[in-house]
N, C-alpha and C. Protein backbone atom coordinates (compact mmCIF):
# COMPACT_ATOMS: atom_id res chain seq x y z
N UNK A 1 -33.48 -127.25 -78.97
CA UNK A 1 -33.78 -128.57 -78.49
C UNK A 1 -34.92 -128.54 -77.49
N UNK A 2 -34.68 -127.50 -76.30
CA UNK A 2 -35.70 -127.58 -75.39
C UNK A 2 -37.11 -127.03 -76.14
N UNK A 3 -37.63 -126.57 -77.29
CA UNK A 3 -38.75 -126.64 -77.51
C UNK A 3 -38.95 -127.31 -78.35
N UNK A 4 -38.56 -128.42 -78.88
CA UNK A 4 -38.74 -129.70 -79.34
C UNK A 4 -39.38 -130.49 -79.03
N UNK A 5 -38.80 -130.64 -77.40
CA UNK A 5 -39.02 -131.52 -76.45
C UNK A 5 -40.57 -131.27 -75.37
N UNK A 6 -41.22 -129.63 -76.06
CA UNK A 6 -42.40 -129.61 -75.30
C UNK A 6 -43.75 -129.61 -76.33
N UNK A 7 -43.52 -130.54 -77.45
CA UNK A 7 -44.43 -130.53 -78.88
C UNK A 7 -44.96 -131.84 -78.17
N UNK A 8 -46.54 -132.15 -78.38
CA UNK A 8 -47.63 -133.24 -78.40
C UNK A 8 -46.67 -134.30 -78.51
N UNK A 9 -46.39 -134.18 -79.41
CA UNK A 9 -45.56 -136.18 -80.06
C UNK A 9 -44.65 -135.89 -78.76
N UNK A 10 -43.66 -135.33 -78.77
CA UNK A 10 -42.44 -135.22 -77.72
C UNK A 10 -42.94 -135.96 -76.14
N UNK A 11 -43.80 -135.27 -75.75
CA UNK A 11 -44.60 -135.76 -74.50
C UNK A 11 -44.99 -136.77 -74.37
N UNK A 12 -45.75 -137.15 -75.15
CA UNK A 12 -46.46 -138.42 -75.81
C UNK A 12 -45.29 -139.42 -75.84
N UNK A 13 -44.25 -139.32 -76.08
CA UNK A 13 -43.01 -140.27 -76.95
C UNK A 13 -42.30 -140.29 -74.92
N UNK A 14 -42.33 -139.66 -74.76
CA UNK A 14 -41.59 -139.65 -73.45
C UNK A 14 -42.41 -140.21 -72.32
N UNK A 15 -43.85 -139.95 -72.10
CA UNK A 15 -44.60 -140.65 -71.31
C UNK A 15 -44.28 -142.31 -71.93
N UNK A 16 -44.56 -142.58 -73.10
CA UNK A 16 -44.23 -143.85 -73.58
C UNK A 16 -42.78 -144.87 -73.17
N UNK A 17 -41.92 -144.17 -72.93
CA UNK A 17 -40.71 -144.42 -72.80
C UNK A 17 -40.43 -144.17 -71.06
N UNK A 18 -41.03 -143.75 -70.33
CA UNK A 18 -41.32 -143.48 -69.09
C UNK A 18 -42.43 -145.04 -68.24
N UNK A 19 -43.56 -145.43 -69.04
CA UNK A 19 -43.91 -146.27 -69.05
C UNK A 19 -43.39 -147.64 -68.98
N UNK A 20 -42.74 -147.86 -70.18
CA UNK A 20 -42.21 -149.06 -70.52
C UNK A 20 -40.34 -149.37 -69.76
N UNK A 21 -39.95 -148.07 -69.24
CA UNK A 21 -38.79 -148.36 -68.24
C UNK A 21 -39.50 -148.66 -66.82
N UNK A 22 -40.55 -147.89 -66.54
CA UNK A 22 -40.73 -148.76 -65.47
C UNK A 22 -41.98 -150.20 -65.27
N UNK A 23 -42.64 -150.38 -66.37
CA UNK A 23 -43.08 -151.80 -66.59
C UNK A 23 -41.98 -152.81 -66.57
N UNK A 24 -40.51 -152.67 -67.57
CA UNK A 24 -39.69 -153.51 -67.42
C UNK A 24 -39.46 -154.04 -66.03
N UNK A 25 -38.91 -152.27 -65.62
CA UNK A 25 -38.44 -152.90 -64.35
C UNK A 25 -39.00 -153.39 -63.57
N UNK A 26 -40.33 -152.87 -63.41
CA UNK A 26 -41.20 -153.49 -61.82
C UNK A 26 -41.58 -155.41 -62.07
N UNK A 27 -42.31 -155.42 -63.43
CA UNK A 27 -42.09 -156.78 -63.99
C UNK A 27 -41.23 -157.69 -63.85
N UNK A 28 -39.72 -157.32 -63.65
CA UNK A 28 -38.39 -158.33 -63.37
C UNK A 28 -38.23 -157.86 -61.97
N UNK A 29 -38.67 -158.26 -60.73
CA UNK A 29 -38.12 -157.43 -59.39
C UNK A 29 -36.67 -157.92 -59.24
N UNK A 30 -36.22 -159.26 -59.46
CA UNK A 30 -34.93 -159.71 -59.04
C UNK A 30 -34.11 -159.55 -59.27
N UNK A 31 -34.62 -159.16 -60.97
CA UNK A 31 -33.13 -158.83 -61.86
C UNK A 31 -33.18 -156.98 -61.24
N UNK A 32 -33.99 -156.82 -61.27
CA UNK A 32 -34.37 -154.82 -61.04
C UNK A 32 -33.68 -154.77 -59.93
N UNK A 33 -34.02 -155.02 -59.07
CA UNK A 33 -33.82 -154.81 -57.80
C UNK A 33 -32.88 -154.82 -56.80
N UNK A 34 -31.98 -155.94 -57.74
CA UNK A 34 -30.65 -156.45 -56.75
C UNK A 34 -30.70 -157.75 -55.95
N UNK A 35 -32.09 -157.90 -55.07
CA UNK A 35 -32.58 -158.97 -54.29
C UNK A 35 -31.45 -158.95 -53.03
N UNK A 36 -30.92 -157.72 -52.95
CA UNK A 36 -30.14 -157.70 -52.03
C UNK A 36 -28.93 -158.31 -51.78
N UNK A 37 -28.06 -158.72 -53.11
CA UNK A 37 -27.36 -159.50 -53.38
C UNK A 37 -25.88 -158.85 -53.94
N UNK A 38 -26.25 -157.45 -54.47
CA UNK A 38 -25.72 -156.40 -54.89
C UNK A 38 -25.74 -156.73 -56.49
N UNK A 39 -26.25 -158.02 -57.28
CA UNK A 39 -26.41 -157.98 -58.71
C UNK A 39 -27.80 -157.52 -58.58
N UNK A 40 -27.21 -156.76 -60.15
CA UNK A 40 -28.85 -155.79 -60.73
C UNK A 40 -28.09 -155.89 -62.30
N UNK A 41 -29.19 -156.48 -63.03
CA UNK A 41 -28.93 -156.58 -64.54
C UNK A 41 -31.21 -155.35 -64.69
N UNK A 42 -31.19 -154.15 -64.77
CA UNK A 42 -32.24 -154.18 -65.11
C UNK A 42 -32.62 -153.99 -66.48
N UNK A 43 -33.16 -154.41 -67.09
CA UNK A 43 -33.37 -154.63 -69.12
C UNK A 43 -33.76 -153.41 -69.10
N UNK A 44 -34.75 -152.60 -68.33
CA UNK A 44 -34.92 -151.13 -68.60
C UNK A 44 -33.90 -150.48 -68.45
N UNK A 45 -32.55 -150.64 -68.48
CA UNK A 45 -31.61 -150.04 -68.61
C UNK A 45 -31.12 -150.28 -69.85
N UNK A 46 -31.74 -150.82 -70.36
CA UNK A 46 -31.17 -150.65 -72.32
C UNK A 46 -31.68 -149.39 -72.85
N UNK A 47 -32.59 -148.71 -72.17
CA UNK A 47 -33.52 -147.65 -72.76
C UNK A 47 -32.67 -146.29 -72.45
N UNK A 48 -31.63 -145.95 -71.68
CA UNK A 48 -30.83 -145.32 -71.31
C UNK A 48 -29.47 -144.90 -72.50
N UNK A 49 -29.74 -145.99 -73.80
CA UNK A 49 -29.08 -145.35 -74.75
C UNK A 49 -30.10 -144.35 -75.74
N UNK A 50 -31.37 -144.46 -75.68
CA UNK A 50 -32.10 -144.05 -76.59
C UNK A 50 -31.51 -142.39 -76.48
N UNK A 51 -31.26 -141.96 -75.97
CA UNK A 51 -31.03 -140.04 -76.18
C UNK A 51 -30.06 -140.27 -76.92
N UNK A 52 -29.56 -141.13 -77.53
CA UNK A 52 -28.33 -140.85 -78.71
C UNK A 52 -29.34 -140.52 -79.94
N UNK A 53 -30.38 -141.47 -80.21
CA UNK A 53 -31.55 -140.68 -81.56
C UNK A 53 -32.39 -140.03 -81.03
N UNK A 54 -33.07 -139.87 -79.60
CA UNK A 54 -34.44 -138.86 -79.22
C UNK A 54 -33.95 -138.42 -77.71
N UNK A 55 -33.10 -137.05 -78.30
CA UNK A 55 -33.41 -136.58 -76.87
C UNK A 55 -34.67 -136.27 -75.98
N UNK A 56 -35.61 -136.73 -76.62
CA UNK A 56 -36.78 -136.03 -75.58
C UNK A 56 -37.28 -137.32 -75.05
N UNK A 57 -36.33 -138.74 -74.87
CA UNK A 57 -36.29 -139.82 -74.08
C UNK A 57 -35.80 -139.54 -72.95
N UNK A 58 -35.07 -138.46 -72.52
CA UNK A 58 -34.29 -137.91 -71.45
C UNK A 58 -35.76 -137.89 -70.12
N UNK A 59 -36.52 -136.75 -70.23
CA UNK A 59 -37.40 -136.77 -69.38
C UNK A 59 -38.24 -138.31 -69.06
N UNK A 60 -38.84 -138.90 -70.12
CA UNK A 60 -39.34 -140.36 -69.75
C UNK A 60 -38.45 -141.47 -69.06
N UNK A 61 -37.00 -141.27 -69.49
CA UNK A 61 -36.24 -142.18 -68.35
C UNK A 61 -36.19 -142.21 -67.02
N UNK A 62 -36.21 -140.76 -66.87
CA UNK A 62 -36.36 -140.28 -65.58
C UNK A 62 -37.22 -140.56 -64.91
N UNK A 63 -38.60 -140.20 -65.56
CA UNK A 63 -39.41 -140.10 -64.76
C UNK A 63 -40.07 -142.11 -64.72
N UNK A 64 -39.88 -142.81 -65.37
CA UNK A 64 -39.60 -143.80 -65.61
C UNK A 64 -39.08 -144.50 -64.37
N UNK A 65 -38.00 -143.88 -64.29
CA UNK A 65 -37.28 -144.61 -63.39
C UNK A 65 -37.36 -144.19 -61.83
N UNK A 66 -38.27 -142.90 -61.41
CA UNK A 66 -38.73 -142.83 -60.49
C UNK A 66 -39.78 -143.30 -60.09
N UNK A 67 -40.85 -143.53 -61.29
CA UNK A 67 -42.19 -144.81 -60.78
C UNK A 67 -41.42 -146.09 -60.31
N UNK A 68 -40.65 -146.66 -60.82
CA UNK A 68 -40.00 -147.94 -60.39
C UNK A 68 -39.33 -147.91 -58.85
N UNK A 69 -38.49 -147.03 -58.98
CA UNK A 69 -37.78 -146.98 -57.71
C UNK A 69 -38.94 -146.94 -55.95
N UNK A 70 -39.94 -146.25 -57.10
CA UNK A 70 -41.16 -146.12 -55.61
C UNK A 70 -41.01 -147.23 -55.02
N UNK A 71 -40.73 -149.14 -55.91
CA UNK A 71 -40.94 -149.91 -55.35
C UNK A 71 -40.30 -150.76 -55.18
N UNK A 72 -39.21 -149.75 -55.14
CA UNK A 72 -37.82 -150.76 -54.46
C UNK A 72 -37.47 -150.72 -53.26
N UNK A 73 -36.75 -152.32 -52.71
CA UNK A 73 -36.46 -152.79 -51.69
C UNK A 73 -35.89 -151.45 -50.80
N UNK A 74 -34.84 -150.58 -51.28
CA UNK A 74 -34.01 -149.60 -50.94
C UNK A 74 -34.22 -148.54 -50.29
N UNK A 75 -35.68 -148.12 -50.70
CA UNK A 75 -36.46 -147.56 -50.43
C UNK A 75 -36.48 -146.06 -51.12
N UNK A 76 -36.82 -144.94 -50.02
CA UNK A 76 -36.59 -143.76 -50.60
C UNK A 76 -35.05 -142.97 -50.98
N UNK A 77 -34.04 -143.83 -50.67
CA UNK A 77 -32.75 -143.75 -51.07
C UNK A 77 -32.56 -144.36 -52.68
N UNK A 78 -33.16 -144.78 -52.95
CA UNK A 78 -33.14 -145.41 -54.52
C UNK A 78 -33.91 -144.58 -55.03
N UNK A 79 -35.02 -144.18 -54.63
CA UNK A 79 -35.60 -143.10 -55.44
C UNK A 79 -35.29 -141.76 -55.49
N UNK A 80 -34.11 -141.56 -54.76
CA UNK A 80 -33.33 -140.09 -55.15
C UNK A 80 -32.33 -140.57 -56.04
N UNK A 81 -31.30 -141.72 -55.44
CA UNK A 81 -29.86 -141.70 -56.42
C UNK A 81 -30.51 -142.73 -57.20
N UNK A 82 -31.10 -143.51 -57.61
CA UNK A 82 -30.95 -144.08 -58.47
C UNK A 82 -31.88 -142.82 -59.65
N UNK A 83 -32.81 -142.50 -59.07
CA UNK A 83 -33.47 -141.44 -60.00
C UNK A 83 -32.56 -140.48 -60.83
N UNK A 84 -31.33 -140.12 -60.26
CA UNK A 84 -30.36 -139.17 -60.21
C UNK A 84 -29.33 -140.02 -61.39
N UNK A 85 -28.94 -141.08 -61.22
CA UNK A 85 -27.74 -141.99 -62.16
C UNK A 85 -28.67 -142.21 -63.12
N UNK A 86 -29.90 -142.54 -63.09
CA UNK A 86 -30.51 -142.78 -64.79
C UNK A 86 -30.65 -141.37 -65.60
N UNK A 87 -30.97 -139.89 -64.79
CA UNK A 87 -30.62 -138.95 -65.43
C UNK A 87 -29.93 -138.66 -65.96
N UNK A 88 -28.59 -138.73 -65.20
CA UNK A 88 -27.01 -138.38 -65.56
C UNK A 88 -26.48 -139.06 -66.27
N UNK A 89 -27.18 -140.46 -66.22
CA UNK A 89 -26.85 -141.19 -67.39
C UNK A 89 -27.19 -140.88 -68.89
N UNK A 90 -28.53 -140.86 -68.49
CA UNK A 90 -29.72 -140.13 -70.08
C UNK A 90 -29.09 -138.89 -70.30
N UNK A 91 -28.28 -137.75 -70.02
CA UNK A 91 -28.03 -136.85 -69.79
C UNK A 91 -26.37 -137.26 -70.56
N UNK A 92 -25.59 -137.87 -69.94
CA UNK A 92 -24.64 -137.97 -70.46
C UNK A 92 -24.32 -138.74 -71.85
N UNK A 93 -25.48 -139.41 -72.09
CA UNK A 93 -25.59 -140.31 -73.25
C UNK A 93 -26.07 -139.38 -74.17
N UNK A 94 -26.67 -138.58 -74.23
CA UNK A 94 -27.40 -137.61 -75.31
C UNK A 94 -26.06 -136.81 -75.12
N UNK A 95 -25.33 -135.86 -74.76
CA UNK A 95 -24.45 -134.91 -74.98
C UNK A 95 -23.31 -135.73 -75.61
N UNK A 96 -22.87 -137.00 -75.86
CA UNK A 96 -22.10 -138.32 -76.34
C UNK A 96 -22.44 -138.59 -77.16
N UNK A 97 -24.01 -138.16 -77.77
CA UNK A 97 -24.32 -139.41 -78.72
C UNK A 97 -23.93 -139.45 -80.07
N UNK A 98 -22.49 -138.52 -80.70
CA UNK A 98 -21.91 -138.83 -81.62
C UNK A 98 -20.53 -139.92 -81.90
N UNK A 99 -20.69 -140.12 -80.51
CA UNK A 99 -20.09 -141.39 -80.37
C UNK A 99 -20.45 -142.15 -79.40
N UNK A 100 -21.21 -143.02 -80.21
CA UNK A 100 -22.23 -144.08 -79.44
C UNK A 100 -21.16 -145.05 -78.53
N UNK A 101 -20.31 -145.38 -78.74
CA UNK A 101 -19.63 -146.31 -77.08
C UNK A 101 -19.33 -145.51 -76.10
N UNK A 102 -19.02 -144.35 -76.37
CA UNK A 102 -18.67 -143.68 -75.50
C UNK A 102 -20.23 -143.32 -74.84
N UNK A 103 -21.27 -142.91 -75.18
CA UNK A 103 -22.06 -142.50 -75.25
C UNK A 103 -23.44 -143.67 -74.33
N UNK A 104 -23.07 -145.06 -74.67
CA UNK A 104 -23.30 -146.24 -73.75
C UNK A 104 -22.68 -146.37 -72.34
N UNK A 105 -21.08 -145.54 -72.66
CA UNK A 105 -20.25 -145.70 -71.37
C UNK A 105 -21.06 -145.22 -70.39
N UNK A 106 -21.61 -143.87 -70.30
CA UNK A 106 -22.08 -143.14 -69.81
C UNK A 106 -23.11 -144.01 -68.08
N UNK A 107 -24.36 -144.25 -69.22
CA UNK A 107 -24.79 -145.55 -68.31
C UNK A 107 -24.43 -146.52 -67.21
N UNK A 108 -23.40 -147.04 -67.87
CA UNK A 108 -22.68 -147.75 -67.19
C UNK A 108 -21.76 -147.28 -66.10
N UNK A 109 -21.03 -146.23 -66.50
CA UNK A 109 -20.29 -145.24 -65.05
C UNK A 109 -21.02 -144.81 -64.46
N UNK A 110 -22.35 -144.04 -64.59
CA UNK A 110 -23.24 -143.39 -63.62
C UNK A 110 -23.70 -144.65 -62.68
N UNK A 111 -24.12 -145.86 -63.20
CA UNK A 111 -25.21 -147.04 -62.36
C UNK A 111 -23.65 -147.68 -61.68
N UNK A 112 -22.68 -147.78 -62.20
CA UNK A 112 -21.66 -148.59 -61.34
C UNK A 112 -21.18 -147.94 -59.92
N UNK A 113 -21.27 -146.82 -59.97
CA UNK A 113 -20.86 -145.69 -59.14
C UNK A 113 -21.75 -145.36 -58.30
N UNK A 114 -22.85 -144.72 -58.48
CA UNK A 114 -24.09 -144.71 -57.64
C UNK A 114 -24.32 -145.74 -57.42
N UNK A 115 -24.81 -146.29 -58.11
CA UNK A 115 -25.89 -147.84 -57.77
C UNK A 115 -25.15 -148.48 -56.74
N UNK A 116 -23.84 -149.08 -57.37
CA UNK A 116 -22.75 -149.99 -56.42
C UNK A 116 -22.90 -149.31 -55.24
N UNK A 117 -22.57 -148.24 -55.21
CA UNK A 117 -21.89 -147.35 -53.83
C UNK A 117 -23.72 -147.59 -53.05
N UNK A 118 -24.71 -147.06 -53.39
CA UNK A 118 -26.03 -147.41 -52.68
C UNK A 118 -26.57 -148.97 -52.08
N UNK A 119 -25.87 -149.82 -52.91
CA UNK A 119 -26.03 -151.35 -53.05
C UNK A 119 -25.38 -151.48 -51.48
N UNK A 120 -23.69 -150.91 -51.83
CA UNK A 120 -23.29 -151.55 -50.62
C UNK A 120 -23.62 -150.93 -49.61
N UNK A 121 -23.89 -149.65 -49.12
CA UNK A 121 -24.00 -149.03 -48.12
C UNK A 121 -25.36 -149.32 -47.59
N UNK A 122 -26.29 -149.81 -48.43
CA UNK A 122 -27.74 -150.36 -47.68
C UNK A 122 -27.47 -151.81 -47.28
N UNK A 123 -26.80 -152.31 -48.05
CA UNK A 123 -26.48 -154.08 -47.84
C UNK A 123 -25.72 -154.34 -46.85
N UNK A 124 -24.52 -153.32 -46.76
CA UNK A 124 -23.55 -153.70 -46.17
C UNK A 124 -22.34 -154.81 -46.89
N UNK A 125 -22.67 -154.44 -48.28
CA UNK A 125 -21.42 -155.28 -48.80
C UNK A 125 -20.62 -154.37 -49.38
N UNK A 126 -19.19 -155.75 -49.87
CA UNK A 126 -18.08 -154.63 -50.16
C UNK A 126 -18.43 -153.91 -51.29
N UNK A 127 -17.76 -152.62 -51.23
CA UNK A 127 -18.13 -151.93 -52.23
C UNK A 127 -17.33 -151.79 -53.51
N UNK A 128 -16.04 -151.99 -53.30
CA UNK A 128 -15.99 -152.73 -55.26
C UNK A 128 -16.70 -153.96 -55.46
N UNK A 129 -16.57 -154.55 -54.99
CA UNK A 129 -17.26 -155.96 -55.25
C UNK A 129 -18.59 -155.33 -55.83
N UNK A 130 -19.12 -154.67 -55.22
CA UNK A 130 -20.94 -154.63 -55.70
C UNK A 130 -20.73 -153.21 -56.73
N UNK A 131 -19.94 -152.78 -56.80
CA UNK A 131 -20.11 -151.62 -58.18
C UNK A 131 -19.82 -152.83 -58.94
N UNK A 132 -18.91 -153.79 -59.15
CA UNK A 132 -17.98 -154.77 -60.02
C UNK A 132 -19.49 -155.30 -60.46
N UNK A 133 -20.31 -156.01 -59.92
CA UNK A 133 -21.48 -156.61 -60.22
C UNK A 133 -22.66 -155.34 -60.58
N UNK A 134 -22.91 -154.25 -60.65
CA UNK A 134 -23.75 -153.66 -61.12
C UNK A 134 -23.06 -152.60 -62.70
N UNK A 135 -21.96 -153.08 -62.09
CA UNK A 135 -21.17 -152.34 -63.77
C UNK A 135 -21.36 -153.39 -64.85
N UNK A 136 -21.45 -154.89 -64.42
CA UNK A 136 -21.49 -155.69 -65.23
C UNK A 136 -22.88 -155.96 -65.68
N UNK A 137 -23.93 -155.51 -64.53
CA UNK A 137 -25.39 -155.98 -65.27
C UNK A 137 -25.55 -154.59 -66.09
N UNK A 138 -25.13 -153.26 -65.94
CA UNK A 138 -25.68 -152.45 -66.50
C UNK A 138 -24.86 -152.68 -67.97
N UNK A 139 -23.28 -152.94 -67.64
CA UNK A 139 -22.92 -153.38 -69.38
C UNK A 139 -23.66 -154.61 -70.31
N UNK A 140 -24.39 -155.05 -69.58
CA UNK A 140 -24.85 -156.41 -70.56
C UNK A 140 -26.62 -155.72 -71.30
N UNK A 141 -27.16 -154.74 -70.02
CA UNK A 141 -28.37 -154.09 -70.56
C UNK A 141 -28.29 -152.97 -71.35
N UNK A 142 -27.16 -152.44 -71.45
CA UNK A 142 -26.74 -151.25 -72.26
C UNK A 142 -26.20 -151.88 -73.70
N UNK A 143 -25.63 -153.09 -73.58
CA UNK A 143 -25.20 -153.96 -75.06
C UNK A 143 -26.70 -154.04 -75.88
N UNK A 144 -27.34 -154.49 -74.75
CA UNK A 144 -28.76 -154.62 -75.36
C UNK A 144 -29.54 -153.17 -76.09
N UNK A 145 -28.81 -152.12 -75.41
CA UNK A 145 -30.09 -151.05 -75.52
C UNK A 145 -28.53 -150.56 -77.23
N UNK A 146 -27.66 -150.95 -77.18
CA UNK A 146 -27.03 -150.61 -78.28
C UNK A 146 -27.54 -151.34 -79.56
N UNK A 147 -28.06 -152.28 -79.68
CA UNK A 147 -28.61 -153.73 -80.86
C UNK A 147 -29.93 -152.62 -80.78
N UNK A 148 -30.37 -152.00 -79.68
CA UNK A 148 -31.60 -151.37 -79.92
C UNK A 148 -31.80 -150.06 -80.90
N UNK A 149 -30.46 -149.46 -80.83
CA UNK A 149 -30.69 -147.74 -81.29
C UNK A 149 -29.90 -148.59 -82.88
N UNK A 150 -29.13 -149.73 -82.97
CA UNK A 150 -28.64 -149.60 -84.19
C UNK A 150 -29.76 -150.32 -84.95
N UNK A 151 -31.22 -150.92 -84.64
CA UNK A 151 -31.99 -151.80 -85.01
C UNK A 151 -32.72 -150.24 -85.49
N UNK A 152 -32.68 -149.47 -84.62
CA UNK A 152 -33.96 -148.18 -84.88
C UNK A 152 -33.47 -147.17 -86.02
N UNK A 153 -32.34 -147.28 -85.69
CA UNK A 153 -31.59 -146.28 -86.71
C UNK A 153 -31.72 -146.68 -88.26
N UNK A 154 -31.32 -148.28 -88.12
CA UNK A 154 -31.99 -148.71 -89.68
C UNK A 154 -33.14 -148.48 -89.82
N UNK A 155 -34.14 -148.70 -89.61
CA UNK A 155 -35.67 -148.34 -89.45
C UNK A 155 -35.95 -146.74 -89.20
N UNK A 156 -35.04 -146.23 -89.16
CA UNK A 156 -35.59 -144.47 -89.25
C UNK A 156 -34.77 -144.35 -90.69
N UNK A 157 -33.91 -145.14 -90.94
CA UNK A 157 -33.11 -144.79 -92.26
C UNK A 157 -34.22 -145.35 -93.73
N UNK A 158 -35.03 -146.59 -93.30
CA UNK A 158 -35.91 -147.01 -94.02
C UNK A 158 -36.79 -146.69 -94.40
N UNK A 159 -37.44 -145.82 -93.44
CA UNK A 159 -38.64 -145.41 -93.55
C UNK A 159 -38.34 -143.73 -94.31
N UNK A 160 -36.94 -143.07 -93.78
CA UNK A 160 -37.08 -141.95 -94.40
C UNK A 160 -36.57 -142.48 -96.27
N UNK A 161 -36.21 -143.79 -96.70
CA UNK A 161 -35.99 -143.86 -98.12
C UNK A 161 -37.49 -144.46 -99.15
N UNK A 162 -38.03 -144.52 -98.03
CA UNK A 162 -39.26 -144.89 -98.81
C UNK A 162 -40.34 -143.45 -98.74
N UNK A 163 -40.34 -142.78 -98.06
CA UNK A 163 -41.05 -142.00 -97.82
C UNK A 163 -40.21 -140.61 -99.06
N UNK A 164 -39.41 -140.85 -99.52
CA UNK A 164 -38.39 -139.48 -100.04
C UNK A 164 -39.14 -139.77 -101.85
């Protein structure tokens, strides 16, 4: 796997996917961000299922999600743990990804847990309450990033029956 993941396309595919998690996010600050409210729905968190078909989305999430965090409210505390829960997430979703709900779960426990627990301890709010609200935006962006890998999967299934 790991020399898979250091081929032209691989890099290429991961800078791409590194890009577009943190365009999402910096693009939506309110939904990204929290707004200090302890809700965070970020849509670049749909991209956090992709290591179920390309593990070599693992490194672009990451690094993805550390351009973004540069420019969050939270500061340099978001850019360690949150950098850290989209890994472990991407990380736990690829070693899952033969069973894709479980494999979505992933996401969602890493950002409810970190995230919440960072939310409240910078905010000062309660802290189930604000995992309760970041478990719920990350389940609604991870539903999304699931319509995504089953939309791609037909389309890798298509393309390999026309091409055979």
């Amino acid at each position: 796997m790991f020399k898979r993941m250091f081929t032209t396309r691989s890099i290429t595919f991961s800078a791409m996917i590194a890009a577009i998690y943190a365009v999402l996010t910096i693009a939506l600050p309110v939904l990204s961000y929290g707004a200090g409210s302890g809700w965070e729905c970020r849509i670049s968190e749909a991209l956090t299922v992709l290591p179920i078909l390309f593990p070599e989305s693992i490194p672009g999430l990451t690094i993805g999600c550390l351009i973004a965090n540069l420019l969050s409210p939270v500061g340099p505390l978001d850019v360690i743990f949150g950098t850290i829960a989209t890994l472990l997430a991407a990380i736990g979703t690829y070693l899952l990804r033969s069973t894709p709900v479980l494999a979505a779960l992933c996401p969602v426990f890493s950002n409810t847990i970190i995230i919440g627990t960072l939310l409240s301890y910078t905010y000062h709010l309660p802290l189930l309450f604000t995992m309760l609200q970041v478990g719920i935006g990350e389940l609604a962006a991870v539903l999304v990033g699931l319509l995504l890998v089953t939309v791609l999967k037909r389309a890798k299934l298509d393309t390999r029956l026309h091409t055979a």
